[in-house]
N, C-alpha and C. Protein backbone atom coordinates (compact mmCIF):
# COMPACT_ATOMS: atom_id res chain seq x y z
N UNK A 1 32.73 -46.43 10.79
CA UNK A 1 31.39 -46.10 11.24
C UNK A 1 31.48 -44.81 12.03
N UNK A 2 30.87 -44.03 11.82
CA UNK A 2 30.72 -42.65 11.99
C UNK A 2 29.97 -42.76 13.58
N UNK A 3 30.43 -41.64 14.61
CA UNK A 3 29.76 -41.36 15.52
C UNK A 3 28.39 -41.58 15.74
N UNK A 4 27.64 -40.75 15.10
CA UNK A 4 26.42 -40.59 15.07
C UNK A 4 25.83 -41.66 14.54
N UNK A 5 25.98 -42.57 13.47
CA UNK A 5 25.63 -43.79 13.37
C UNK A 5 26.08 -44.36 14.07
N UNK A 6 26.78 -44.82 14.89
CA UNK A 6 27.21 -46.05 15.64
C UNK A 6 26.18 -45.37 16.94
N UNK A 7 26.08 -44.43 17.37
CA UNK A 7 24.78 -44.35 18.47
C UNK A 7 23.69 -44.71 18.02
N UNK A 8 23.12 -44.29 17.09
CA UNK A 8 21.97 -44.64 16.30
C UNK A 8 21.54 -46.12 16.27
N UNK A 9 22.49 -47.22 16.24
CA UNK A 9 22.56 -48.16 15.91
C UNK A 9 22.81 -49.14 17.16
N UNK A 10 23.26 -48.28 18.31
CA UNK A 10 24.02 -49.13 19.98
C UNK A 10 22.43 -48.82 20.27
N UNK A 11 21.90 -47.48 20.29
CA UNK A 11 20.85 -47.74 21.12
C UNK A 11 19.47 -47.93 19.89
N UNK A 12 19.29 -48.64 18.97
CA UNK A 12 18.54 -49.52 18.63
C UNK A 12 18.91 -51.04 19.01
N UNK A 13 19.56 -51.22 19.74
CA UNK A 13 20.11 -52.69 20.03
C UNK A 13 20.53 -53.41 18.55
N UNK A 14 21.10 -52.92 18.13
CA UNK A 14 21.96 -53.36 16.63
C UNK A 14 22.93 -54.62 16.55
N UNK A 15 22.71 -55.46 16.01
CA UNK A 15 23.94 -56.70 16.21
C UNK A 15 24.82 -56.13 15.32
N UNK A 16 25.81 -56.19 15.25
CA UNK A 16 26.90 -56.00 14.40
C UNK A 16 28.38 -57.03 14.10
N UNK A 17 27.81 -57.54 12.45
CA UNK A 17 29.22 -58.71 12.86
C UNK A 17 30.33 -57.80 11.56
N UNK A 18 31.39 -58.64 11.36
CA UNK A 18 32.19 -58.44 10.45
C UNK A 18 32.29 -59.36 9.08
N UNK A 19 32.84 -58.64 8.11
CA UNK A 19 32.73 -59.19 6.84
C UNK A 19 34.27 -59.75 6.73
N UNK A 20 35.20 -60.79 6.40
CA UNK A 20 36.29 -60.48 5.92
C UNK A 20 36.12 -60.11 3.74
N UNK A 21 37.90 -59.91 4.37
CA UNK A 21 38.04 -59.53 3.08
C UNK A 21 37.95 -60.15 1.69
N UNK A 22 38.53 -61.59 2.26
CA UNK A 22 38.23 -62.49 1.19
C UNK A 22 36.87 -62.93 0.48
N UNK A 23 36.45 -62.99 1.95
CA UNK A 23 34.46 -63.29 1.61
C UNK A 23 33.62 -62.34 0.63
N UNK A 24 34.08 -60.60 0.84
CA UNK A 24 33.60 -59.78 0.15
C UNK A 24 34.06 -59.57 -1.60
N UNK A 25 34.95 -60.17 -1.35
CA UNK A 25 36.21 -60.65 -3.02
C UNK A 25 35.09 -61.51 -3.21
N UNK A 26 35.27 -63.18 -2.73
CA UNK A 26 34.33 -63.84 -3.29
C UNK A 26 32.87 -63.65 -3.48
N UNK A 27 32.08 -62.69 -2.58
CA UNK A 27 30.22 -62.65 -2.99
C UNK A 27 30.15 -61.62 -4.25
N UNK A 28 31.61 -60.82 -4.70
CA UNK A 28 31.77 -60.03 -5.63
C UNK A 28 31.58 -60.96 -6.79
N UNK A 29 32.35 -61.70 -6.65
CA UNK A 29 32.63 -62.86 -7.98
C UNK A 29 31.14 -63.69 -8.31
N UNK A 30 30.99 -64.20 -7.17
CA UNK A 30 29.38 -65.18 -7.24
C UNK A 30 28.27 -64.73 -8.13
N UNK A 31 27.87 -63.56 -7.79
CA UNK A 31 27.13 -62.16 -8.03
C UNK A 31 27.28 -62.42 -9.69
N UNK A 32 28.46 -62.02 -9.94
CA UNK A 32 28.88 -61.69 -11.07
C UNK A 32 28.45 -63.30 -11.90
N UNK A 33 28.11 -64.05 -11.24
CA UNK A 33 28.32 -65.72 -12.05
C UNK A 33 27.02 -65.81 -12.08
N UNK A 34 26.17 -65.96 -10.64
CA UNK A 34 25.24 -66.17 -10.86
C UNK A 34 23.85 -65.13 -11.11
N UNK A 35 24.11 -64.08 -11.16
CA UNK A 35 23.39 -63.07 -11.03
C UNK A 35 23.64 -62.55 -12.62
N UNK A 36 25.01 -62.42 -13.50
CA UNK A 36 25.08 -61.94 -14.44
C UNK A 36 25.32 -60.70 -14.36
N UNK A 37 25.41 -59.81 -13.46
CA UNK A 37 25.58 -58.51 -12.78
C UNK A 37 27.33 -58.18 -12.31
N UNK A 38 27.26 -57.22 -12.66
CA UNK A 38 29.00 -56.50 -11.77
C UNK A 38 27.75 -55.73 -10.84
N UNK A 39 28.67 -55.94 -9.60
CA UNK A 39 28.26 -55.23 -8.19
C UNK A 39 29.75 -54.29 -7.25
N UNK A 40 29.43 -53.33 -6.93
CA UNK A 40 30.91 -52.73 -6.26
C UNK A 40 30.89 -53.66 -4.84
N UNK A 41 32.24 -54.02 -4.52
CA UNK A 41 32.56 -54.88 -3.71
C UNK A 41 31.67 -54.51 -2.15
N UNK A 42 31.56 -52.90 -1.84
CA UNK A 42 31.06 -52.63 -0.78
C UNK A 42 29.28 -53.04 -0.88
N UNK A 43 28.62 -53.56 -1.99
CA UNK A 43 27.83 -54.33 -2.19
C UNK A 43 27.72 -55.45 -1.45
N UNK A 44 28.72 -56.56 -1.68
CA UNK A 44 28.75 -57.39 -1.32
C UNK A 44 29.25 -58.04 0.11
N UNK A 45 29.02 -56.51 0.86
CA UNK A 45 29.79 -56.83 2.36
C UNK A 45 28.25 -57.57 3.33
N UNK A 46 27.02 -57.08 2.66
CA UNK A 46 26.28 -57.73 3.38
C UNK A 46 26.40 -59.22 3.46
N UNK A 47 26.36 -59.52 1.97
CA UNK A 47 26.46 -60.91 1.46
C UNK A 47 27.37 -61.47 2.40
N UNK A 48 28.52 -60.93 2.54
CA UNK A 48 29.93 -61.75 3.17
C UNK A 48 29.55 -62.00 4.66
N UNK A 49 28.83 -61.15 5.22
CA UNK A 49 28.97 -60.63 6.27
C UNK A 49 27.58 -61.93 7.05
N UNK A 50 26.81 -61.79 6.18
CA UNK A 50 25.60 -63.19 6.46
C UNK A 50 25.80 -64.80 6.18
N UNK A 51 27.01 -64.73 5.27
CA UNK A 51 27.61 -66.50 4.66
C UNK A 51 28.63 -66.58 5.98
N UNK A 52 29.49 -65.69 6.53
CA UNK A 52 30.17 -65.65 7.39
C UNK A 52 29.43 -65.92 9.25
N UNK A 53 28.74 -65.13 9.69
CA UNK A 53 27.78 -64.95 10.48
C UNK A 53 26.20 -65.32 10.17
N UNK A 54 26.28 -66.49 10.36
CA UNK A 54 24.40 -67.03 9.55
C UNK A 54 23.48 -66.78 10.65
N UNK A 55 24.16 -67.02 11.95
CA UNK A 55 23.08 -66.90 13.28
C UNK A 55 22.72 -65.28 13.57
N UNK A 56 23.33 -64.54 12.96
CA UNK A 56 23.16 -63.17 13.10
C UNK A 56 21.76 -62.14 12.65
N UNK A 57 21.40 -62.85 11.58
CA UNK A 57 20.07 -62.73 11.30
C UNK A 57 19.24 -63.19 11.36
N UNK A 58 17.71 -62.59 12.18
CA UNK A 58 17.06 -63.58 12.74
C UNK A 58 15.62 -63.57 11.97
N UNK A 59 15.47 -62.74 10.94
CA UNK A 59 14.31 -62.54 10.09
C UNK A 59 14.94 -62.08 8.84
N UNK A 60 14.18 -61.19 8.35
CA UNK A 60 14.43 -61.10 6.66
C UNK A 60 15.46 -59.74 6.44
N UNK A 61 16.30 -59.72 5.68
CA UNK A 61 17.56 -59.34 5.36
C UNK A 61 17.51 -58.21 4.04
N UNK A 62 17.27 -57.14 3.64
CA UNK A 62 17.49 -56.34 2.44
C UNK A 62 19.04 -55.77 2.11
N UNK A 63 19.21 -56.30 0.99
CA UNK A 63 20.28 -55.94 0.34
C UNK A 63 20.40 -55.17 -1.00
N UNK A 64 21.02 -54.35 -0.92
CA UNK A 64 21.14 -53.33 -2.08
C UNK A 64 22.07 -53.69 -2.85
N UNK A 65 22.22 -53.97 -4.35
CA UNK A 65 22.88 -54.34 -5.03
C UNK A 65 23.67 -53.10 -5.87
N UNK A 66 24.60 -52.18 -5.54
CA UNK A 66 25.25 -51.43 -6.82
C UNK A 66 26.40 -51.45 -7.38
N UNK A 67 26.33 -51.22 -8.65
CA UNK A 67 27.57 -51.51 -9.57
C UNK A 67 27.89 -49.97 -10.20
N UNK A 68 27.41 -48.81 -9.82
CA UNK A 68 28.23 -47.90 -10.31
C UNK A 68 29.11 -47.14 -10.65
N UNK A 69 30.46 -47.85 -9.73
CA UNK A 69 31.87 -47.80 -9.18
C UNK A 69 32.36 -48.70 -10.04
N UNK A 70 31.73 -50.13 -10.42
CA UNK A 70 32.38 -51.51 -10.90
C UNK A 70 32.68 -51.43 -12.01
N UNK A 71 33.98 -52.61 -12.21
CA UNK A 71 33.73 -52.91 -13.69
C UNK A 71 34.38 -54.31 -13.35
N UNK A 72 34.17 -54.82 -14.67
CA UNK A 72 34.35 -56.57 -14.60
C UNK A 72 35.39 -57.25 -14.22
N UNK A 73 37.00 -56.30 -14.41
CA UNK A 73 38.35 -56.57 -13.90
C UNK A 73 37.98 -56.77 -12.23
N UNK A 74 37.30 -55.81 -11.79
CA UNK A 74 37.03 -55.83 -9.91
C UNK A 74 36.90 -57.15 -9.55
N UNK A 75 35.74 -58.15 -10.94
CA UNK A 75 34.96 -59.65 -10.00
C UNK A 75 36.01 -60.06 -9.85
C-alpha cells in the first residue's frame, strides 16, 4: 500500500483487515465453480478478506471481478 493511499484511507477512518493466502487460492477456485468464470487471484482478495473477517463489514460491499491476467491452470 502506497503512501498516499494509506493516508487517504487512515484519515477516512478505513478498517483494514488481511486476506491470507490460502483463502485467496480458495475464493479463486469457488469463483471458478460457482460462478463459471476464471478471476485473477488479486480479485479474489476481497472475497478472502470478508469470509475471513465477516464483522468487518458493516453495510454493502462492491467487488470487482477480473480475469485478464487468468487462466484456468491459476483456479
Amino acid at each position: 500500500l502506497g503512501r498516499r493511499n494509506f493516508e487517504i484511507l487512515y484519515n477516512a477512518r478505513t478498517r483494514v483487515c488481511l486476506a491470507s493466502e490460502e483463502g485467496i487460492q480458495a475464493w479463486t477456485g469457488r469463483v471458478a465453480e460457482i460462478m463459471k468464470i476464471v478471476i485473477e487471484p488479486s480479485a479474489a482478495v476481497t472475497l478472502a478478506a470478508m469470509a475471513e473477517n465477516p464483522t468487518v463489514a458493516t453495510g454493502s460491499v462492491g467487488v470487482i471481478l477480473s480475469g485478464g491476467n487468468a487462466t484456468l491452470e491459476g483456479c
